[in-house]
Protein backbone atom coordinates (compact mmCIF):
# COMPACT_ATOMS: atom_id res chain seq x y z
CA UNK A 1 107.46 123.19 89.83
CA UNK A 2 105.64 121.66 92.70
CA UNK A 3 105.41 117.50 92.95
CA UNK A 4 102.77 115.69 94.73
CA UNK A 5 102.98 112.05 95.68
CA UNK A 6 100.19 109.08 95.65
CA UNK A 7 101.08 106.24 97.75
CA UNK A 8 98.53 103.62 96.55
CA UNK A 9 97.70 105.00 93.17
CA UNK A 10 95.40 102.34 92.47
CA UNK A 11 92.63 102.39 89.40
CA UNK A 12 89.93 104.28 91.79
CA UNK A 13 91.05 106.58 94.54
CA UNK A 14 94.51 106.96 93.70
CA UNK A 15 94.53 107.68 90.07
CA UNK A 16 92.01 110.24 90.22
CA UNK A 17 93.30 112.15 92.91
CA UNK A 18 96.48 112.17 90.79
CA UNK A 19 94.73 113.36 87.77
CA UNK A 20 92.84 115.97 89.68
CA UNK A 21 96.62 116.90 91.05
CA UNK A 22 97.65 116.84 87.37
CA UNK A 23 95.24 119.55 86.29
CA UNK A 24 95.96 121.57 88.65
CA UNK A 25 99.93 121.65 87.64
CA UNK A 26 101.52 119.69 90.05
CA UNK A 27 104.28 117.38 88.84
CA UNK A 28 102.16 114.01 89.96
CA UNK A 29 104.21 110.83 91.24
CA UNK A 30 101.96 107.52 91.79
CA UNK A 31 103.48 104.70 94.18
CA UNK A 32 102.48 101.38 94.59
CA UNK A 33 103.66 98.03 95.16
CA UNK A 34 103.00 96.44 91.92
CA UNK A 35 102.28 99.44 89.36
CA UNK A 36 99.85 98.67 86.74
CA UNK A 37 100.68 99.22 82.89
CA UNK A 38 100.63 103.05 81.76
CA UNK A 39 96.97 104.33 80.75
CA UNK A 40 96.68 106.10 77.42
CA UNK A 41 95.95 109.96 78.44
CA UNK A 42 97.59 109.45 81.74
CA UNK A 43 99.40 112.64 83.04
CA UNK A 44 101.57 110.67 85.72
CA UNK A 45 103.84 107.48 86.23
CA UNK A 46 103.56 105.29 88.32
CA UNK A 47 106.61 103.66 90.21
CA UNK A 48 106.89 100.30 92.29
CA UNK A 49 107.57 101.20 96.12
CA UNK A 50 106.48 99.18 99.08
CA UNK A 51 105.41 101.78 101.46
CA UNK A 52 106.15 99.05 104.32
CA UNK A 53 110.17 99.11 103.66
CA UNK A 54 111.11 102.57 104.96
CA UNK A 55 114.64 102.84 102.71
CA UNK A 56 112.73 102.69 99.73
CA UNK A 57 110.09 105.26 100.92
CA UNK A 58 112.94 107.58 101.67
CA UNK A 59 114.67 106.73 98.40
CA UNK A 60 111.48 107.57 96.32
CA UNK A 61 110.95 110.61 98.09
CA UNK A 62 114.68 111.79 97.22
CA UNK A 63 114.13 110.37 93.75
CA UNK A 64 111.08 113.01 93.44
CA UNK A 65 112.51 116.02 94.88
CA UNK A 66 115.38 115.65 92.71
CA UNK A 67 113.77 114.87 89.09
CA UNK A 68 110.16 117.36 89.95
CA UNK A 69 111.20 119.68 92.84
CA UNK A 70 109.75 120.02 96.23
CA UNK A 71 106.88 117.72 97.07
CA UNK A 72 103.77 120.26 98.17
CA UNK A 73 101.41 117.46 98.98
CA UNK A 74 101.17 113.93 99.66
CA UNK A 75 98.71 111.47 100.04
CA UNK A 76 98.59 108.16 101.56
CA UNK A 77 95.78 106.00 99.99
CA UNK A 78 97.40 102.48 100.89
CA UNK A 79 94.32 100.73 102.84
CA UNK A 80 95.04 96.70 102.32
CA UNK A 81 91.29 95.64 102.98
CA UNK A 82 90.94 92.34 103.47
CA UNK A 83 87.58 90.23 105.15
CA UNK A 84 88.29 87.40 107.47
CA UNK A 85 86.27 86.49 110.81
CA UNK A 86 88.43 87.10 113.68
CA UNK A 87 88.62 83.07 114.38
CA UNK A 88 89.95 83.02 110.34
CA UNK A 89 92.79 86.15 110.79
CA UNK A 90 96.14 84.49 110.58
CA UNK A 91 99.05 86.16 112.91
CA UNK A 92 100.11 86.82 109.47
CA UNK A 93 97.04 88.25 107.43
CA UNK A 94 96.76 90.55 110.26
CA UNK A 95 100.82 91.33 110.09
CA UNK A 96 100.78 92.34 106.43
CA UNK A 97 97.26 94.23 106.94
CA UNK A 98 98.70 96.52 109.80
CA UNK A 99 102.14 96.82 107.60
CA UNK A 100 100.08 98.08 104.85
CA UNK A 101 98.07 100.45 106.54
CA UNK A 102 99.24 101.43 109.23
CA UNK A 103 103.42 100.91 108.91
CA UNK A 104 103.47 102.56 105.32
CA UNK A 105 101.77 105.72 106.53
CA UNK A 106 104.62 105.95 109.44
CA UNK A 107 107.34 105.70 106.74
CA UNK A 108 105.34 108.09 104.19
CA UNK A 109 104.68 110.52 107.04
CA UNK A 110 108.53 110.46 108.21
CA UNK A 111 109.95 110.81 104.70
CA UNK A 112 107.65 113.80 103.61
CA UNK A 113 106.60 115.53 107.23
CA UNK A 114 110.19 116.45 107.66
CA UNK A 115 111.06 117.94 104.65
CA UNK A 116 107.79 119.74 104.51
CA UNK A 117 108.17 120.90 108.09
CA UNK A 118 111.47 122.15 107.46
CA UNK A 119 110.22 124.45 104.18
CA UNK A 120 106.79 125.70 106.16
CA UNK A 121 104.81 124.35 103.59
CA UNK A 122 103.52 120.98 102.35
CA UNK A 123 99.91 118.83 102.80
CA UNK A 124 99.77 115.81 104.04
CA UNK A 125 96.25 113.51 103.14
CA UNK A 126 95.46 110.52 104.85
CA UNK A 127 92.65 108.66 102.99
CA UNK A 128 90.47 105.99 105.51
CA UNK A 129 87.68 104.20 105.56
CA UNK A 130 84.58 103.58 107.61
CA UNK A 131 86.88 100.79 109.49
CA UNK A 132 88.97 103.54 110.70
CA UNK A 133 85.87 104.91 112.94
CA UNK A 134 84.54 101.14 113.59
CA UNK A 135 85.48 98.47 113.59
CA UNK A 136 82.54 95.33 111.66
CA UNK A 137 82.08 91.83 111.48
CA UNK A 138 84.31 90.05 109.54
CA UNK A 139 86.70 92.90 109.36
CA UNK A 140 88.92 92.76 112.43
CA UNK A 141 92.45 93.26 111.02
CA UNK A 142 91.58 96.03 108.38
CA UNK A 143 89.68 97.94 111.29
CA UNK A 144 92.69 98.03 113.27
CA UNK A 145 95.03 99.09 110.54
CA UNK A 146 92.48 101.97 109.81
CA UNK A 147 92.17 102.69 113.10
CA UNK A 148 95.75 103.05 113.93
CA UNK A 149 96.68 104.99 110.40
CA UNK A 150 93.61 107.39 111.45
CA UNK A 151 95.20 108.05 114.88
CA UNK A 152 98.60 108.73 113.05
CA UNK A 153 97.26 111.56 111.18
CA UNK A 154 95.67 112.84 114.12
CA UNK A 155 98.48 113.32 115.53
CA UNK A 156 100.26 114.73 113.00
CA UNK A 157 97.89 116.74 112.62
CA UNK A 158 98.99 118.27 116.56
CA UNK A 159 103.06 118.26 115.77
CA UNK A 160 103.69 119.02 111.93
């Protein structure tokens, strides 16, 4: 059986792309930092992994493949939006905002790109936003981390 992974299976985005994933037969495994409690009807789990820490990316990924079988599509829905001025932005709001973004979809595109490159086959999703096109007031650090996780999967996009 094919797996797909969620990083950032949240209550919106993430969870019904994994349902839709579910439907459709795929062995679905959600990801996100602090996994909410299991919902009644859900057809997926939902582990704890911090996208930022690459060893525990790598270690899910393994995890998956082992228990569910090759993953045939993941998707990277970790955004981390958060609405300062630029004159509010700490060196450290801006830190965790680019780890979030724009770090975890390095690590989630290293662990799966590989092993999909290496079978031919695999999908890789990168949700954004409109702050990964523009950048707006108030939302200097989130634009950035868009921006750069956008221009990640572009170029992707040109070597997997």
């Amino acid at each position: 059986m094919a797996s797909a992974i969620i990083a950032g299976a949240g209550a919106s985005t993430g969870a019904a792309v994994a349902r839709m994933c579910a439907a459709r037969g795929l062995a679905v495994h959600g990801a996100r930092r602090r996994p909410p409690p299991q919902q009644s009807g859900d057809t997926f789990t939902v582990s704890a992994v911090d996208f930022r820490d690459e060893e525990s990316v790598e270690a899910f990924v393994a995890r998956v493949e082992e228990s569910s079988g090759p993953v045939a599509l993941g998707v990277h829905n970790i955004g981390a939006n958060v609405q300062f001025s630029v004159a509010e932005t700490t060196p450290q709001v801006f830190r965790k905002t680019w780890e979030l973004a724009a770090l975890s979809s390095l690590h989630f595109a290293r662990a799966l790109g590989a092993r999909m490159a290496s079978r031919g086959e695999g999908t890789l999703i990168f949700t954004g936003a409109t702050a990964s096109l523009r950048g707006a007031a108030s939302f200097s650090a989130f634009a950035a981390a868009m921006h750069a996780k956008r221009a990640l999967a572009q170029s992707l996009a040109r070597e997997l």
